[in-house]
N, C-alpha and C. Protein backbone atom coordinates (compact mmCIF):
# COMPACT_ATOMS: atom_id res chain seq x y z
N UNK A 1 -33.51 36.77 -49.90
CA UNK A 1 -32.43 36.07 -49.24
C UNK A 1 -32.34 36.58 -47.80
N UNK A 2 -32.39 35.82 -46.90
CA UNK A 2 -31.87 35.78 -45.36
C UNK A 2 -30.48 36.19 -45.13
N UNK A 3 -30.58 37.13 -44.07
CA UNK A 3 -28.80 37.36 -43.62
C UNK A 3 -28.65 36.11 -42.77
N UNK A 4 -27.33 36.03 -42.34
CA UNK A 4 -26.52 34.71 -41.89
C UNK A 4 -27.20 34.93 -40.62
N UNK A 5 -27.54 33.90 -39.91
CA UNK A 5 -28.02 34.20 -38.17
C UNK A 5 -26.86 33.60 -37.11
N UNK A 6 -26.04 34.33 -36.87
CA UNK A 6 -25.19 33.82 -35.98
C UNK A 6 -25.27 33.07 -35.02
N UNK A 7 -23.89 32.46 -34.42
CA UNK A 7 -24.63 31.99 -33.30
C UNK A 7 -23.00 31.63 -32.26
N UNK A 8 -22.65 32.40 -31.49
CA UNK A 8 -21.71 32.99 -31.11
C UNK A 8 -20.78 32.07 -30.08
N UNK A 9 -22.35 31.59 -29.76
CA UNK A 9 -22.02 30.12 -28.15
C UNK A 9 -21.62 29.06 -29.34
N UNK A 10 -22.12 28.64 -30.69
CA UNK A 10 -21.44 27.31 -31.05
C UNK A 10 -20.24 27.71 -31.85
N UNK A 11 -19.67 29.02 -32.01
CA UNK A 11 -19.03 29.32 -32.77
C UNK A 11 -18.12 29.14 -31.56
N UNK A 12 -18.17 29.51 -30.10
CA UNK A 12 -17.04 29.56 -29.24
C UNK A 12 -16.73 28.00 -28.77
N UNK A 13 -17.97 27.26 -28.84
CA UNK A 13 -17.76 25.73 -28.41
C UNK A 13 -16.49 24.94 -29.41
N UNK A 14 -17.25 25.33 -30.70
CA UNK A 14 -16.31 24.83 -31.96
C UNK A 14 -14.80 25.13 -31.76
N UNK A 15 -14.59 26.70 -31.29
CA UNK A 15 -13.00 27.14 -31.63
C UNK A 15 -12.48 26.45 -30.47
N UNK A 16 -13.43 26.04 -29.04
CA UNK A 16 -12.23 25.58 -27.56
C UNK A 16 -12.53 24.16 -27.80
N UNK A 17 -13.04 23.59 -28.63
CA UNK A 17 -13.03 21.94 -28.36
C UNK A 17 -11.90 21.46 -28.71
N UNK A 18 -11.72 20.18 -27.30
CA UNK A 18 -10.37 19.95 -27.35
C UNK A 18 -10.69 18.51 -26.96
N UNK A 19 -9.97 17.54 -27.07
CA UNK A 19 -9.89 16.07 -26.93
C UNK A 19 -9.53 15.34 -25.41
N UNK A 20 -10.71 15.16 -24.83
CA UNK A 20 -9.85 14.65 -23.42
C UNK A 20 -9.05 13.69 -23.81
N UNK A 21 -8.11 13.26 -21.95
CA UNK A 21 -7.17 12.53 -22.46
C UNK A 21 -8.36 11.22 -22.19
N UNK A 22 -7.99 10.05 -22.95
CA UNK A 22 -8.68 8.44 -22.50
C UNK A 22 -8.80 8.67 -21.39
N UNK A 23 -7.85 8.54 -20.41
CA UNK A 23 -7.59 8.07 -19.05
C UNK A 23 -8.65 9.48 -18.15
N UNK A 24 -8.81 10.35 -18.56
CA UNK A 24 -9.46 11.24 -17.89
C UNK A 24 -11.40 11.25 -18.07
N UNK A 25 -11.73 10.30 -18.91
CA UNK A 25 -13.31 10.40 -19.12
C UNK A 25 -13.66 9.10 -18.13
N UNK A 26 -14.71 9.31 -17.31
CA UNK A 26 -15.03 8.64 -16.07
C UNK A 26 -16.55 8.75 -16.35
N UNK A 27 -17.25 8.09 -15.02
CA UNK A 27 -18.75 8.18 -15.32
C UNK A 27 -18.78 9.34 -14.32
N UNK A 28 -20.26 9.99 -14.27
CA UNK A 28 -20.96 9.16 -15.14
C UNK A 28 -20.57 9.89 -16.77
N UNK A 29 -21.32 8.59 -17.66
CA UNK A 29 -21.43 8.68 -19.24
C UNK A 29 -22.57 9.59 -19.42
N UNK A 30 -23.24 9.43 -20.84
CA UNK A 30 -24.19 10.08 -20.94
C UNK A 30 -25.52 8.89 -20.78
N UNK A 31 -26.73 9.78 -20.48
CA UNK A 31 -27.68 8.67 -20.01
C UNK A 31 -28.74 8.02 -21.35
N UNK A 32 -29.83 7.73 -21.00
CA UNK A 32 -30.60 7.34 -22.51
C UNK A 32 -30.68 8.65 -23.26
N UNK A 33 -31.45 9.75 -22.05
CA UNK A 33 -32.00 10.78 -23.01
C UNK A 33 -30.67 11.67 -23.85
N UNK A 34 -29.73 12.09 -23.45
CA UNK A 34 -28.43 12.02 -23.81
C UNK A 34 -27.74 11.58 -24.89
N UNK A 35 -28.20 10.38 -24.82
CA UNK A 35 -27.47 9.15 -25.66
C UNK A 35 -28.49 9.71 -27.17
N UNK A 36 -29.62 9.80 -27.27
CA UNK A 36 -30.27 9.88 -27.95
C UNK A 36 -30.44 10.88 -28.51
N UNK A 37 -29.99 12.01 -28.02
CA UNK A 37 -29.72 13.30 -28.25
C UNK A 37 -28.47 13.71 -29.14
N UNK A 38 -27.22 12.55 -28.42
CA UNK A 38 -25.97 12.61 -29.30
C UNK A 38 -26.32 11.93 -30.52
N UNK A 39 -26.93 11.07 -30.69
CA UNK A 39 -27.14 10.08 -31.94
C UNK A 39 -27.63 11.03 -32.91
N UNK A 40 -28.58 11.83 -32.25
CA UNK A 40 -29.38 12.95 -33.91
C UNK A 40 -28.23 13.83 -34.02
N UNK A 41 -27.51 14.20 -33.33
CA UNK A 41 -26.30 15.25 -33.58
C UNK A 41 -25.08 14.61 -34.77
N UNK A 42 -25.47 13.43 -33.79
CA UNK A 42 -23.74 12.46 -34.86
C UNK A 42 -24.12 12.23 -36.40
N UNK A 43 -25.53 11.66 -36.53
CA UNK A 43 -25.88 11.57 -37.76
C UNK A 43 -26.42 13.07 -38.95
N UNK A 44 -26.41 14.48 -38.23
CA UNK A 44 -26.34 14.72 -39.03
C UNK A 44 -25.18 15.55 -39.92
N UNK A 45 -25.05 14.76 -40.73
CA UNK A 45 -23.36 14.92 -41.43
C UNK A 45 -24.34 15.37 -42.76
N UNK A 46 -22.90 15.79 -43.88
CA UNK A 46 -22.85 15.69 -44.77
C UNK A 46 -23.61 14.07 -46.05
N UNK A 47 -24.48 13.91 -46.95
CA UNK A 47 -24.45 12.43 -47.10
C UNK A 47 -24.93 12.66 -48.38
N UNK A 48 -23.85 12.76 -49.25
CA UNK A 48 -24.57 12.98 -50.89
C UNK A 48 -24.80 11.40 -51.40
N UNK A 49 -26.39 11.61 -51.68
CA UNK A 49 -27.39 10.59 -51.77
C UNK A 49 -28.12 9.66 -51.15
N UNK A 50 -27.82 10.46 -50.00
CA UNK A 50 -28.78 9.94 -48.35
C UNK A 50 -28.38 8.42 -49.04
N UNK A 51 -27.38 7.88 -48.83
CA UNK A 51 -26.69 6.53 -48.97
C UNK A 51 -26.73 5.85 -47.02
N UNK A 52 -26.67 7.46 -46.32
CA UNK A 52 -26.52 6.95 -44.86
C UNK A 52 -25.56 5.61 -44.77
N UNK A 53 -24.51 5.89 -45.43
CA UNK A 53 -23.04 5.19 -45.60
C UNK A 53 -22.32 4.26 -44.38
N UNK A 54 -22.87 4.91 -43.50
CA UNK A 54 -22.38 4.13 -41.88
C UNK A 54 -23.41 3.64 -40.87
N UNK A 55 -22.78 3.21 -40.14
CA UNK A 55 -23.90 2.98 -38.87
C UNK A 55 -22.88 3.11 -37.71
N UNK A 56 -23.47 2.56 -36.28
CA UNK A 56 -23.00 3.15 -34.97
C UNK A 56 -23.10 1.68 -34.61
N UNK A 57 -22.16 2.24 -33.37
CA UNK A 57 -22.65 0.30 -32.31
C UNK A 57 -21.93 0.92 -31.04
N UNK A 58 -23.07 1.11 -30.01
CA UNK A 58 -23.16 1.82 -28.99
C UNK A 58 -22.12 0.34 -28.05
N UNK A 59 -21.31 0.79 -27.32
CA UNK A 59 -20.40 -0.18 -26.33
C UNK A 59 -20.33 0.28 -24.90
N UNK A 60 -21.35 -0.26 -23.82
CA UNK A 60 -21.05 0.37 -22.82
C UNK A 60 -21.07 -0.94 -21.94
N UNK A 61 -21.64 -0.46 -20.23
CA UNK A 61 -21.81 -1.58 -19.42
C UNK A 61 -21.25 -2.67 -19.68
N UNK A 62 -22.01 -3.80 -18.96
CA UNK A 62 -21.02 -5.59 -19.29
C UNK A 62 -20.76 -5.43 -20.60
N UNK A 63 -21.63 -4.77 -21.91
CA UNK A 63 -20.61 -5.34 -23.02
C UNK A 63 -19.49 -4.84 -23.04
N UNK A 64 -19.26 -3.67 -22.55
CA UNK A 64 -17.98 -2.84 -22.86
C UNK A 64 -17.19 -3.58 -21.86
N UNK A 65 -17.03 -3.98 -20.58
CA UNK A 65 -15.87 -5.06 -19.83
C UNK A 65 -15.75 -6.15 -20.85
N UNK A 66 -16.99 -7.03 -21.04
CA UNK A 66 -16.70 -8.11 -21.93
C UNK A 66 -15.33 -7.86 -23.51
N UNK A 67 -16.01 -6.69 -23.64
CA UNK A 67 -15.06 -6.74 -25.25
C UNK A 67 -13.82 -6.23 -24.74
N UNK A 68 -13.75 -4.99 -23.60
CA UNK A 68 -12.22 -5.10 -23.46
C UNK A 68 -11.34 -6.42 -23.04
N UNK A 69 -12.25 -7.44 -22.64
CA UNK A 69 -11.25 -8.62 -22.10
C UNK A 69 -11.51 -9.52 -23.21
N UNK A 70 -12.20 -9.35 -24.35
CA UNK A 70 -11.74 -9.93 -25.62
C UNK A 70 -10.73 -9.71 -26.12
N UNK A 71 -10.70 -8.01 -26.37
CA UNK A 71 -9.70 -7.07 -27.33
C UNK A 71 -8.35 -7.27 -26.55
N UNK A 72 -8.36 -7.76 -24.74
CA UNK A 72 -7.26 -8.10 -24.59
C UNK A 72 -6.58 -9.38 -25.03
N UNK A 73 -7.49 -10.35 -25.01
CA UNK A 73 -7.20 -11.95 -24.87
C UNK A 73 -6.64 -11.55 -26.71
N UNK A 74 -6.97 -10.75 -27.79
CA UNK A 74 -6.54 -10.88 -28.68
C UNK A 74 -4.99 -10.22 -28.88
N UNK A 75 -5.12 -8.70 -28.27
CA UNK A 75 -4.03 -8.24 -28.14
C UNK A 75 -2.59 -9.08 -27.42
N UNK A 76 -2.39 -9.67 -26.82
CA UNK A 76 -2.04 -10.90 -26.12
C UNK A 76 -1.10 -11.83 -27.26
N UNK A 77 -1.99 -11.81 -28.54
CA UNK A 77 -0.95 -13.12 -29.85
C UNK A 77 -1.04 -12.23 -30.63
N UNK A 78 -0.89 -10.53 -30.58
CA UNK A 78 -0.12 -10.10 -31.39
C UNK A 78 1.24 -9.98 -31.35
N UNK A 79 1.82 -9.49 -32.44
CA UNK A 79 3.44 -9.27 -32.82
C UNK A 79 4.17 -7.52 -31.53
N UNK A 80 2.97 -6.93 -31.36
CA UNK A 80 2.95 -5.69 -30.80
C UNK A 80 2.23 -5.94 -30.02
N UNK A 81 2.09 -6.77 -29.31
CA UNK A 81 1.04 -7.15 -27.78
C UNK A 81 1.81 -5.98 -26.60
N UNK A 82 2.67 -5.44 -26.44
CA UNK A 82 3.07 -4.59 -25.49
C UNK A 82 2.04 -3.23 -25.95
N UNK A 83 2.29 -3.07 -26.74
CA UNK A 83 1.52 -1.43 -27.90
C UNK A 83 0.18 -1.78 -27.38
N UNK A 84 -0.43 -3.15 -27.83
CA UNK A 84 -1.62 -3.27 -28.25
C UNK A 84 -2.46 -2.91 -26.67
N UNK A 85 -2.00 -3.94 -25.89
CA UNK A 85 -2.30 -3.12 -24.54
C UNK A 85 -2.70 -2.48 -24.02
N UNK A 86 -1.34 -1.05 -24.35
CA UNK A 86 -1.82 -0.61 -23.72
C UNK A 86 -2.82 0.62 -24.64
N UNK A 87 -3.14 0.28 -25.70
CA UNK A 87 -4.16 1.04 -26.48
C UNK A 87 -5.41 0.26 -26.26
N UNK A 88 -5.92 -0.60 -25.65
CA UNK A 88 -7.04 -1.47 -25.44
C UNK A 88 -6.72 -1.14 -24.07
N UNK A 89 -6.13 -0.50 -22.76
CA UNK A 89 -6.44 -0.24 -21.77
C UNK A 89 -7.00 1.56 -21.93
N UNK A 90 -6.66 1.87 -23.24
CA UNK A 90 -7.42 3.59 -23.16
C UNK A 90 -8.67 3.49 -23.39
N UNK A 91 -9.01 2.23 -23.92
CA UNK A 91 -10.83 2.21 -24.20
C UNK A 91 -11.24 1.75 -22.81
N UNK A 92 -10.83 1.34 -21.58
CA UNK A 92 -11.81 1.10 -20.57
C UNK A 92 -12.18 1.99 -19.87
N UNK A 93 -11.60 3.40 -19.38
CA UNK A 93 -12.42 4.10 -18.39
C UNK A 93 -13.06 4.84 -18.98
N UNK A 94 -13.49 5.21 -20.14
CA UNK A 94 -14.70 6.38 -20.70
C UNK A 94 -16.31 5.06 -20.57
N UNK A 95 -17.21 5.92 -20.19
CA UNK A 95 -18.27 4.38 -19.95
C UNK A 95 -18.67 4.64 -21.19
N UNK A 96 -18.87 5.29 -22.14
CA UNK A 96 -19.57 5.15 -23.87
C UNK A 96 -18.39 4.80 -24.70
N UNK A 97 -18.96 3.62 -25.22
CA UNK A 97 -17.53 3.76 -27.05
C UNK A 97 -18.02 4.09 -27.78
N UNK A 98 -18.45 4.42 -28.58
CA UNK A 98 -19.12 4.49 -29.80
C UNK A 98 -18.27 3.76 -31.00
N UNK A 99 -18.67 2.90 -31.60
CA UNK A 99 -17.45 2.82 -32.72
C UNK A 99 -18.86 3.11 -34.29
N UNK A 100 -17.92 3.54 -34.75
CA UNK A 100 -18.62 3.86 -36.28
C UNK A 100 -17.92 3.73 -37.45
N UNK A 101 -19.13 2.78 -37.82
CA UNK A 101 -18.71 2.01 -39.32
C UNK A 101 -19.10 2.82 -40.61
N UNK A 102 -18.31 2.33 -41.46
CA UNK A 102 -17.84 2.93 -42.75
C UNK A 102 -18.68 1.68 -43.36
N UNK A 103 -20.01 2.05 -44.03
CA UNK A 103 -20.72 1.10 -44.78
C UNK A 103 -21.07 1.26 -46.20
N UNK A 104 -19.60 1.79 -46.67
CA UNK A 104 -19.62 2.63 -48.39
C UNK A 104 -20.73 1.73 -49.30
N UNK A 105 -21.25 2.10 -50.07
CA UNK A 105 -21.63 1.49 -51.44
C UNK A 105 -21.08 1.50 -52.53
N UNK A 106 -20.12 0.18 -52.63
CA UNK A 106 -19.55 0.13 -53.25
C UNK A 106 -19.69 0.59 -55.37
N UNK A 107 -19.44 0.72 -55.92
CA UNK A 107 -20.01 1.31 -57.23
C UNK A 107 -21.11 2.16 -57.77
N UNK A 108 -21.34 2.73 -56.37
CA UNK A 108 -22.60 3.64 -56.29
C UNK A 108 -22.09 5.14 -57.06
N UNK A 109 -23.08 5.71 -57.95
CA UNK A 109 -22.57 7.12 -58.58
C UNK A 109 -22.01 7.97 -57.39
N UNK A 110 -21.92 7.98 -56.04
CA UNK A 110 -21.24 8.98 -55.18
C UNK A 110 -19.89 8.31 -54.85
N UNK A 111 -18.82 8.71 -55.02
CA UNK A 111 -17.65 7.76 -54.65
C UNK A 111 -17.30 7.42 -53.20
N UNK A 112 -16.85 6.32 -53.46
CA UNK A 112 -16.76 5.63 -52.21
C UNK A 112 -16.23 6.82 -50.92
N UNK A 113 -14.90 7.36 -51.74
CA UNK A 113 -14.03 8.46 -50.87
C UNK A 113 -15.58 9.47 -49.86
N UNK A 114 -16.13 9.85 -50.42
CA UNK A 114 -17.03 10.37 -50.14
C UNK A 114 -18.22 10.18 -49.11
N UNK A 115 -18.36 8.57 -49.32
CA UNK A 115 -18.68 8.04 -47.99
C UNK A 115 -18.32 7.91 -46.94
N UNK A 116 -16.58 7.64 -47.17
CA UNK A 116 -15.73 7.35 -45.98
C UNK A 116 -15.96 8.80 -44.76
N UNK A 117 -15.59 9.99 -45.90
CA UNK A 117 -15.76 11.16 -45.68
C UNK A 117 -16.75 11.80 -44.30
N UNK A 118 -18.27 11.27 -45.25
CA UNK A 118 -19.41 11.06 -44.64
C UNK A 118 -19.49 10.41 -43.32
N UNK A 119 -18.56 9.02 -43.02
CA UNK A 119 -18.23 8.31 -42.46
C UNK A 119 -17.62 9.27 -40.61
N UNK A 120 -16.43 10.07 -41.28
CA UNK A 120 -15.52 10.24 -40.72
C UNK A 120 -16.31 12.13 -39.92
N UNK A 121 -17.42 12.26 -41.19
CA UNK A 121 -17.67 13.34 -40.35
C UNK A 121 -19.22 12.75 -39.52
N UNK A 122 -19.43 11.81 -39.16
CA UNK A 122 -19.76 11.40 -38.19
C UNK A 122 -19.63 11.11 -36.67
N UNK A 123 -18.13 10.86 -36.86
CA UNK A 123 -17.44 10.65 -35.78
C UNK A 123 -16.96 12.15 -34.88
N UNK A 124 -16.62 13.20 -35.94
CA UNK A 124 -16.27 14.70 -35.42
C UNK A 124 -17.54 14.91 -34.99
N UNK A 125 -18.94 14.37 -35.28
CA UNK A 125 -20.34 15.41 -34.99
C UNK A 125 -20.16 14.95 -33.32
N UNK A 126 -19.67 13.51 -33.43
CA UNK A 126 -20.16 12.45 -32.03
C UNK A 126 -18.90 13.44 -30.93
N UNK A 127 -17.80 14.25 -31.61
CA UNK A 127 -16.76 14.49 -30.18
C UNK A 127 -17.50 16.37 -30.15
N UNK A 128 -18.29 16.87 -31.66
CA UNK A 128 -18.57 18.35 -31.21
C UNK A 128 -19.97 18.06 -30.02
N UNK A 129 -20.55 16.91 -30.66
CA UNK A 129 -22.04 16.82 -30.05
C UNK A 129 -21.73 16.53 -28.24
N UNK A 130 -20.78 15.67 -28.11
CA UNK A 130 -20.56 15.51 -26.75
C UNK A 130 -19.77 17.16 -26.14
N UNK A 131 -19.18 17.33 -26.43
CA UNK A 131 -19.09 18.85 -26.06
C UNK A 131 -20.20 19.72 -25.54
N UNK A 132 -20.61 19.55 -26.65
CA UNK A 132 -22.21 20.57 -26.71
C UNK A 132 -23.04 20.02 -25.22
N UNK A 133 -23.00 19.06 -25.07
CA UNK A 133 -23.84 18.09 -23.98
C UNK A 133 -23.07 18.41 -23.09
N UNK A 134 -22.09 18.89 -22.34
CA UNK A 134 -21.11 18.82 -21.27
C UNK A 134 -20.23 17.61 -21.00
N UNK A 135 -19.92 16.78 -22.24
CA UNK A 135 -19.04 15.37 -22.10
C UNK A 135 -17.54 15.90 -22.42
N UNK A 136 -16.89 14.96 -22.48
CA UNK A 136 -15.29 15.14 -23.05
C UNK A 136 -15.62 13.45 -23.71
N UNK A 137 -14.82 13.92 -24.82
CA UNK A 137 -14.73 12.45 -25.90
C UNK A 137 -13.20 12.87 -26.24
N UNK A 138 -12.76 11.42 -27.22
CA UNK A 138 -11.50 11.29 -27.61
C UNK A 138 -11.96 9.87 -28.55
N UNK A 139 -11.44 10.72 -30.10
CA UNK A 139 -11.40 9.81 -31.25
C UNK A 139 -10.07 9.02 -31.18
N UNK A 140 -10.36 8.03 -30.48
CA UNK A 140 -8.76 7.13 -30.64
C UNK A 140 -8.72 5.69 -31.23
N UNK A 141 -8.67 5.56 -32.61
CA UNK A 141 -8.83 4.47 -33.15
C UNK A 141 -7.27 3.86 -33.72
N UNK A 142 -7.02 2.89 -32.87
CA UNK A 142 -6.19 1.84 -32.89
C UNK A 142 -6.12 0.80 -33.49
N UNK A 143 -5.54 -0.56 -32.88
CA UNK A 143 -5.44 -1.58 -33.67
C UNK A 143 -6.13 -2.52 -33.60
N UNK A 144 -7.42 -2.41 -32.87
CA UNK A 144 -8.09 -2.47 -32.62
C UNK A 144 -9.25 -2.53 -33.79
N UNK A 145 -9.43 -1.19 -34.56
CA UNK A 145 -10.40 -0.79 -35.78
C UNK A 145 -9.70 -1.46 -36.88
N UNK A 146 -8.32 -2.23 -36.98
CA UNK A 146 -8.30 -2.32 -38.12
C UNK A 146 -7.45 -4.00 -38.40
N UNK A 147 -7.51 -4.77 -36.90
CA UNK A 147 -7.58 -6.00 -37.00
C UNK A 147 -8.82 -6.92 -37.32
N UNK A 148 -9.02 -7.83 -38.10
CA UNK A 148 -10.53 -8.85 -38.50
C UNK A 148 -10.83 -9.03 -37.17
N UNK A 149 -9.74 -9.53 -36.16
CA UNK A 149 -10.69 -10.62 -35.24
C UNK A 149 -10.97 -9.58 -34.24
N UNK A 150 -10.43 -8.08 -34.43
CA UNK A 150 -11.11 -7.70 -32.91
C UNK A 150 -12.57 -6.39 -33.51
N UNK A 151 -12.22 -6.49 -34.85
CA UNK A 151 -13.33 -5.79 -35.72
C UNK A 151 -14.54 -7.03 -36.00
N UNK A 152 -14.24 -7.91 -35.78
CA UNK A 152 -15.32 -9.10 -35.70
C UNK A 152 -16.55 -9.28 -34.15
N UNK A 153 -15.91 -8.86 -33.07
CA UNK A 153 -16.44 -8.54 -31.83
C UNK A 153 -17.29 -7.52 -32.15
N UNK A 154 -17.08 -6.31 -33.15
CA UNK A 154 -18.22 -5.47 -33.08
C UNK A 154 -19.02 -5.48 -34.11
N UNK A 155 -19.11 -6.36 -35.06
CA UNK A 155 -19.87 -6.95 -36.02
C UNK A 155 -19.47 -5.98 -37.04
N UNK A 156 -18.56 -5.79 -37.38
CA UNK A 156 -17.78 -5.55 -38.51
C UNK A 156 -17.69 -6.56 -39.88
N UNK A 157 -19.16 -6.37 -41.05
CA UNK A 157 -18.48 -7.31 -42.05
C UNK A 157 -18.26 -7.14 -43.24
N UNK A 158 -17.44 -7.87 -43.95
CA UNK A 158 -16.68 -7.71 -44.64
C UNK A 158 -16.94 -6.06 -45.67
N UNK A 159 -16.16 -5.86 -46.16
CA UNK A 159 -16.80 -4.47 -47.19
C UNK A 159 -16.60 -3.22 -46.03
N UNK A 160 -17.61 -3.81 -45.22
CA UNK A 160 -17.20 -2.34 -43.94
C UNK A 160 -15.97 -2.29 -42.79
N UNK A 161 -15.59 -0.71 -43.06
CA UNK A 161 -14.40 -0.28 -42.03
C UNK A 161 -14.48 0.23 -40.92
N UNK A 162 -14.05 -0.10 -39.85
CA UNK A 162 -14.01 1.05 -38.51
C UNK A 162 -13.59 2.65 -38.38
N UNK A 163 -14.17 3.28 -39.07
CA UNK A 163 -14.19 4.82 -39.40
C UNK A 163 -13.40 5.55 -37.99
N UNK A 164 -14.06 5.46 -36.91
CA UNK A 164 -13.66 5.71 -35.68
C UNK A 164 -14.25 4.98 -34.40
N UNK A 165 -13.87 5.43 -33.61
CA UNK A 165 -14.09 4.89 -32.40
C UNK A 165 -13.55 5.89 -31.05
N UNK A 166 -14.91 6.22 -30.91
CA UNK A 166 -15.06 7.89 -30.16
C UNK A 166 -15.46 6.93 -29.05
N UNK A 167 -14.97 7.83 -27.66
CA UNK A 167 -14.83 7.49 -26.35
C UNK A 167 -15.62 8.76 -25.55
N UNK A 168 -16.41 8.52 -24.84
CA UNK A 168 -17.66 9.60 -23.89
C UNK A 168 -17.91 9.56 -22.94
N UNK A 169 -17.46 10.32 -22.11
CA UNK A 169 -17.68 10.15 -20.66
C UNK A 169 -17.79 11.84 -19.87
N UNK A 170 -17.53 11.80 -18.78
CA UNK A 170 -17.08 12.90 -18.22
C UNK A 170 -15.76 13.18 -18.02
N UNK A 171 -15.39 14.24 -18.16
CA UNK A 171 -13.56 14.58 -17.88
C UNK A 171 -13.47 15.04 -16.71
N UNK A 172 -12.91 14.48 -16.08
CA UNK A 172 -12.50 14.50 -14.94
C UNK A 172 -11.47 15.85 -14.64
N UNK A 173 -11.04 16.23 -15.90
CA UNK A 173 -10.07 17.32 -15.86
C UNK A 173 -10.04 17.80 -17.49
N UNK A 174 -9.88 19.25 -17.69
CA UNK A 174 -9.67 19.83 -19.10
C UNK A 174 -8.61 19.79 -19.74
N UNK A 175 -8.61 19.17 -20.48
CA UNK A 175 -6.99 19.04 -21.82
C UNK A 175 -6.34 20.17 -21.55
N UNK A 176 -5.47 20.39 -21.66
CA UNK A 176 -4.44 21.61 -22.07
C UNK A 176 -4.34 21.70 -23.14
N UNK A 177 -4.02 23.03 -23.43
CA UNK A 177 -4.60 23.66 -24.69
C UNK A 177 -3.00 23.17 -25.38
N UNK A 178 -3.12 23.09 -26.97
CA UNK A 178 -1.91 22.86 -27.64
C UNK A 178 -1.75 23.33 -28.60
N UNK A 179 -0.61 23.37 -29.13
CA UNK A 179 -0.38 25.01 -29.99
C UNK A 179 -0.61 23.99 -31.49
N UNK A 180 -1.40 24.86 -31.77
CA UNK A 180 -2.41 24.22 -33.35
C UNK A 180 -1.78 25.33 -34.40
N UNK A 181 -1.85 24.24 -35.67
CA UNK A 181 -1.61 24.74 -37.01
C UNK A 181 -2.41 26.26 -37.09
N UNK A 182 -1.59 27.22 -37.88
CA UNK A 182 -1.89 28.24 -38.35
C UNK A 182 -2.56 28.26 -39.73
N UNK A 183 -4.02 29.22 -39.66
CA UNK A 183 -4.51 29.23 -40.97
C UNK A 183 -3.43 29.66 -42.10
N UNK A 184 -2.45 30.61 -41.91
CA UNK A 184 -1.45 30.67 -42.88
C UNK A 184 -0.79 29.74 -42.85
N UNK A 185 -0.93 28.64 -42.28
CA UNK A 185 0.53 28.07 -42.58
C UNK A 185 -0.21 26.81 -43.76
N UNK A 186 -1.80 27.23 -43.50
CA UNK A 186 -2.39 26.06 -44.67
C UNK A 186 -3.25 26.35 -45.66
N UNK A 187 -3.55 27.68 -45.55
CA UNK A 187 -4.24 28.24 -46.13
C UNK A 187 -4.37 29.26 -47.52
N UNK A 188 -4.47 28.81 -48.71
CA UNK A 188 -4.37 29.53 -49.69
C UNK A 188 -5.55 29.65 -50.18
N UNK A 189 -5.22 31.07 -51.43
CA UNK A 189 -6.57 31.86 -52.36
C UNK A 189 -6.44 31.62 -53.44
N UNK A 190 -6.96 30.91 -54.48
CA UNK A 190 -6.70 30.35 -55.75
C UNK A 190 -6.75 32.09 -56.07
N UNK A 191 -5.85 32.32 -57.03
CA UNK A 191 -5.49 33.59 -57.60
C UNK A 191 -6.53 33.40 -58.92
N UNK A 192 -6.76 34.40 -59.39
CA UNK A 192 -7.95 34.64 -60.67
C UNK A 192 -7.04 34.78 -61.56
């Protein structure tokens, strides 16, 4: 058996990662080689039965103007068109979206929960992996991920969910730090 091999720089990346704000990720984004670099990072998750449960749908350049002036023209005949707004104006200044789908198999021996899971730790690889790269991201999934007609713009079908929708750019400025849950305050030892 091997001792543990530390590794001290991702152990310090992990404990300071923090969420830019929307409004603070600017270009530039990340580039191809970049882009391609985050993609092997994001995918590798957890995936009991290499089901590879999700997929990605990269949103940048004209498509990314185009769909925000979809996601507006929809936001517009909602009931919450003031809300909707202005949560479809936090997706325009980061130049990467990433959105990532939840493509469970349905009645498959691994439970669905488990995919989602799979799903969802995809999206954390896409905000540690941009870190790691020198980006600032922000998982901000709105109403956006969980309306048909504006989950239809990103080819969302039926069966599959919008897991997240991670935002990549450069930060223009560093989050302020915010006072986070205590391991005691969540943390227990199953007693023997």
């Amino acid at each position: 058996m091997t001792s543990p091999s530390p590794s001290p720089d991702l152990a310090d990346l992990l404990a300071r990662r923090r969420s830019a704000a929307p409004d603070a990720l600017a270009a530039p984004g990340p580039d191809a080689a970049a882009i391609a670099r985050l993609m092997e990072i994001a995918l590798r998750v957890p995936d009991h039965g290499r089901l590879a449960p999700w997929r990605l749908v990269l949103i940048e350049g004209e498509a990314k103007a185009r769909w925000i002036e979809r996601l507006m023209a929809i936001a517009e005949t909602r009931e919450d068109a003031p809300k909707a707004r202005v949560s479809t104006r936090k997706l325009a200044d980061a130049p990467l979206v990433v959105a990532v789908i939840s493509a469970a198999v349905p009645g498959h021996k691994v439970p669905e929960w488990e995919q989602w899971l799979s799903a969802g730790a995809v999206a954390m690889n896409l905000l540690n992996g941009a870190e790691a790269l020198g980006f600032g991201a922000n998982w901000l999934t709105g109403w956006h991920a969980y309306d048909d007609r504006a989950t239809a713009l990103i080819g969302v079908a039926p069966g599959e969910r919008v897991a997240g929708v991670v935002l990549i750019g450069t930060a223009a400025e560093r989050a302020a730090e915010r006072e986070r849950v205590r391991p005691d305050q969540v943390v227990t030892r199953l007693s023997p």
